[in-house]
Protein backbone atom coordinates (compact mmCIF):
# COMPACT_ATOMS: atom_id res chain seq x y z
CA UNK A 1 -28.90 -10.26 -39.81
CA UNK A 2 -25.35 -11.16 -40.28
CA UNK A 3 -23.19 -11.42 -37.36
CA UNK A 4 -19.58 -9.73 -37.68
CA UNK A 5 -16.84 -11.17 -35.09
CA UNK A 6 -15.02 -8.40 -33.25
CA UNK A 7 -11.09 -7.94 -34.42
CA UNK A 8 -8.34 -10.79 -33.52
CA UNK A 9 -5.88 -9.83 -31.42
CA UNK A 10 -2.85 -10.71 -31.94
CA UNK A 11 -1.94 -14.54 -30.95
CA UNK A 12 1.16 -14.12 -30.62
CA UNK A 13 2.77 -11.71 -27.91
CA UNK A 14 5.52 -9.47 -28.94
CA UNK A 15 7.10 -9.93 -25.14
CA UNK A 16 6.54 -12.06 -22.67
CA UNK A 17 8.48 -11.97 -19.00
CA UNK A 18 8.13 -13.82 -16.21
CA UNK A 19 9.04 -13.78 -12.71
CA UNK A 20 8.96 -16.20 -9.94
CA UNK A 21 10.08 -16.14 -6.36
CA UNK A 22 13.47 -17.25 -4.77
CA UNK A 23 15.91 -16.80 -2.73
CA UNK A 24 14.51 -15.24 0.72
CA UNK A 25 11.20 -14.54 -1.40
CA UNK A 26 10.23 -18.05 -1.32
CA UNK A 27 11.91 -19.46 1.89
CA UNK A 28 10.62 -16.71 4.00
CA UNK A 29 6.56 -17.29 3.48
CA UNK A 30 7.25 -21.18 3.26
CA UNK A 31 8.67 -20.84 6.68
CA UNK A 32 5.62 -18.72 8.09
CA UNK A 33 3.60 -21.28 6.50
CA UNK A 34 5.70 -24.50 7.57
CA UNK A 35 5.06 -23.00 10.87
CA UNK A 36 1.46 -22.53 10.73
CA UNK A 37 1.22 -26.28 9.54
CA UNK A 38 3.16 -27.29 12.47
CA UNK A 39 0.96 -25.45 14.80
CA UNK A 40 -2.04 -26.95 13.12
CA UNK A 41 -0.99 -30.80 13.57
CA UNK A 42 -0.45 -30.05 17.07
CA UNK A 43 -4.02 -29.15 17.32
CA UNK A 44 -5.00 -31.73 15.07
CA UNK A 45 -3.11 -34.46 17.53
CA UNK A 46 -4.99 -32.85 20.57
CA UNK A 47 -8.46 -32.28 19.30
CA UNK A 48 -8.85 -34.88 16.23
CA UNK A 49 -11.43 -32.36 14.60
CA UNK A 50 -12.33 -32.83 10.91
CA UNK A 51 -11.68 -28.97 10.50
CA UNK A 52 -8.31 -28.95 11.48
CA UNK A 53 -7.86 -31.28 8.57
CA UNK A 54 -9.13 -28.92 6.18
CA UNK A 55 -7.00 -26.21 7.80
CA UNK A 56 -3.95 -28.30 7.50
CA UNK A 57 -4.44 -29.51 4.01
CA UNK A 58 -5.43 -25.59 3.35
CA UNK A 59 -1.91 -24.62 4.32
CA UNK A 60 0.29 -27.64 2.53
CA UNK A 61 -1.46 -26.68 -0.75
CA UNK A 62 -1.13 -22.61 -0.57
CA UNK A 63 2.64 -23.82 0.50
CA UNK A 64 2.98 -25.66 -2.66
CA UNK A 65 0.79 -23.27 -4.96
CA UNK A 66 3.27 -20.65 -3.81
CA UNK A 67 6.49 -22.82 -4.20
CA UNK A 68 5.91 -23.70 -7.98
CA UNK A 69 2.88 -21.70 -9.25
CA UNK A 70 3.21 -18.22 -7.80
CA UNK A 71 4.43 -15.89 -10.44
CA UNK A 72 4.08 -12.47 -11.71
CA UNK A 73 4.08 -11.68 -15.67
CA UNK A 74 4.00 -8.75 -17.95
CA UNK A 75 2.98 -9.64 -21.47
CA UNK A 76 3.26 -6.94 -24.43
CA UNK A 77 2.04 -6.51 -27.69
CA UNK A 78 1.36 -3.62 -30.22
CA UNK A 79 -1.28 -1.74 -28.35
CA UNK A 80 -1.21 -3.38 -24.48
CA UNK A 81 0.56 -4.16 -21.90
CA UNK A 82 -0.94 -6.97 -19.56
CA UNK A 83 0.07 -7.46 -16.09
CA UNK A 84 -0.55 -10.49 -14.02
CA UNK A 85 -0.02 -11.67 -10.19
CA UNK A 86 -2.03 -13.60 -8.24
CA UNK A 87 -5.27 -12.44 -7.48
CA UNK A 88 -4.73 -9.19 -10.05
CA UNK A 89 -4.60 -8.85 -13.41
CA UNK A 90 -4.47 -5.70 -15.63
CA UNK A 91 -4.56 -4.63 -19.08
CA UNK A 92 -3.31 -0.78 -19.66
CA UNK A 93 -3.34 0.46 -23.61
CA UNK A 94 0.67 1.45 -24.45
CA UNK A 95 -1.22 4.86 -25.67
CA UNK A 96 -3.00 5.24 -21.91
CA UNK A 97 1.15 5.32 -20.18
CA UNK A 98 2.52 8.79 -19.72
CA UNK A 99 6.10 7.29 -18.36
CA UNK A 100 8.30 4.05 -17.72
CA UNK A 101 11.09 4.98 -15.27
CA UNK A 102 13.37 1.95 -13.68
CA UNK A 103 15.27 2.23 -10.81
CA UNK A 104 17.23 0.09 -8.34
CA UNK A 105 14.55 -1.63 -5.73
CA UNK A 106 15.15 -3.54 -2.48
CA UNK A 107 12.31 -6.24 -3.33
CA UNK A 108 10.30 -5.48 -0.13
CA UNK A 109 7.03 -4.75 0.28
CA UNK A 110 6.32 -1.20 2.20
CA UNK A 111 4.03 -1.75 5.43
CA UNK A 112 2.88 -5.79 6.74
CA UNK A 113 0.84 -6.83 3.87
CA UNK A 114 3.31 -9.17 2.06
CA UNK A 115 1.09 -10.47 -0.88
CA UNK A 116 2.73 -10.46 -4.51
CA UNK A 117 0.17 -7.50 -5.27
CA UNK A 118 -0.02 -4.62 -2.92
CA UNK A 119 -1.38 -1.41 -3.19
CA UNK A 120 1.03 1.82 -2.35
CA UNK A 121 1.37 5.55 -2.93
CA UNK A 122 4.49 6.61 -4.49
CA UNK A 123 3.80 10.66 -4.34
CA UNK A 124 0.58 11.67 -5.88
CA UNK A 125 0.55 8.23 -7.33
CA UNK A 126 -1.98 5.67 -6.41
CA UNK A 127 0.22 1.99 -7.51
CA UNK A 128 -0.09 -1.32 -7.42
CA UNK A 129 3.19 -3.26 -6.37
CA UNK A 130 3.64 -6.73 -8.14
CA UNK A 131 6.73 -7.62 -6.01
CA UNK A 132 8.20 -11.46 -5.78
CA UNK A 133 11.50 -10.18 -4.64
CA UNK A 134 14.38 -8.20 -7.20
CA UNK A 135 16.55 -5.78 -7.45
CA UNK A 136 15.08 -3.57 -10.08
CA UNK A 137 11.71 -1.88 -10.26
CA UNK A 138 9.74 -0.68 -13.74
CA UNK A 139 7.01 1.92 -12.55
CA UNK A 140 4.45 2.65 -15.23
CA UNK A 141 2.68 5.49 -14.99
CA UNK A 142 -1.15 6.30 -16.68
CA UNK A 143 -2.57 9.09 -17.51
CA UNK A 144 -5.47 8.89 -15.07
CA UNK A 145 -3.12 8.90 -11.92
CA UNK A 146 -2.66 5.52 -11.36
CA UNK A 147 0.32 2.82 -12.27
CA UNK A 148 2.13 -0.24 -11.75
CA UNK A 149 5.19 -1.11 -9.86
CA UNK A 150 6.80 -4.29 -11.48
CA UNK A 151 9.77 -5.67 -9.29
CA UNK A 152 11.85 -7.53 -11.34
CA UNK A 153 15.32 -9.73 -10.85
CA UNK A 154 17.72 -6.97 -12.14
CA UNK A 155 18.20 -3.63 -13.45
CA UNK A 156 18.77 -5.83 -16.91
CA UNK A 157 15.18 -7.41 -17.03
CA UNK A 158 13.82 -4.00 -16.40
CA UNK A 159 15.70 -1.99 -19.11
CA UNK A 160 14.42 -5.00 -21.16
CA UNK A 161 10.65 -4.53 -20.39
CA UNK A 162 11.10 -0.54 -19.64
CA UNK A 163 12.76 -0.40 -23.50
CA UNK A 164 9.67 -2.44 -24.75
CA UNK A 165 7.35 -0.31 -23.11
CA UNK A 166 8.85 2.36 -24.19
CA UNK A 167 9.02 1.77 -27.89
């Protein structure tokens, strides 16, 4: 019986962007978490418990995972569009999107979950929010009701990846 390998895709990606927090994206949660850290040595000083070691190292490295390896990318190439964010990942066929619309965005997160992947409703519209901070939004729509909300830098960057989309 002769074994046949399934199709190669592509290695190389017709479109790549990333995106990666700054500004008051990335100063605001390292605050909340500087202050967590600081909260946790005080502990540590009074109680000297193993566990508040693990807590404190716990918080230093999501701190510095979020500082320089949180990031959010949309990769596209003839027949997919892949979406990434920490803790999510997607693939959507190009054929499976009914629309691309961009619009201007305030980069915040709707309700108190602030995680780079939400979920929201936009409408009858079940989406999932990869938001780092930006000014510019790229909402994808599927066929099946559901879609992703890619905040972006600027309304540039998401003409770019709207017009790829779209093509």
């Amino acid at each position: 019986m002769q074994r046949q390998d399934s199709p190669q895709r592509s290695q190389s990606a017709a479109f790549t962007h990333t995106e990666r927090a700054r500004g008051t994206a990335l100063v605001g949660p390292l605050v909340a978490l500087g202050v967590a850290a600081a909260f946790v040595a005080v502990i540590l000083l009074a109680t000297e418990s193993w566990a508040t070691w693990i807590a404190l190292a716990a918080i230093l490295l999501l701190g510095a995972w979020y500082a320089w390896g949180a990031r959010i990318a949309v990769t596209v190439d003839d027949e997919s569009v892949r979406l990434r964010a920490p803790l999510y990942s997607r693939e959507i066929p190009l054929s499976a999107l009914s629309s691309v619309i961009v619009a201007p965005d305030d980069g915040m997160n709707p309700g108190s979950l602030n995680w780079p992947a939400v979920p929201v409703r936009e409408g009858a519209t079940r989406l999932i929010r990869l938001n780092l901070g930006g000014g510019a939004a790229v909402t994808c729509r599927t066929q099946d009701g559901s879609g992703v909300q890619l905040v972006v830098r600027d309304l540039a960057a998401a003409e770019r990846i709207a017009d790829t989309l779209r093509r």
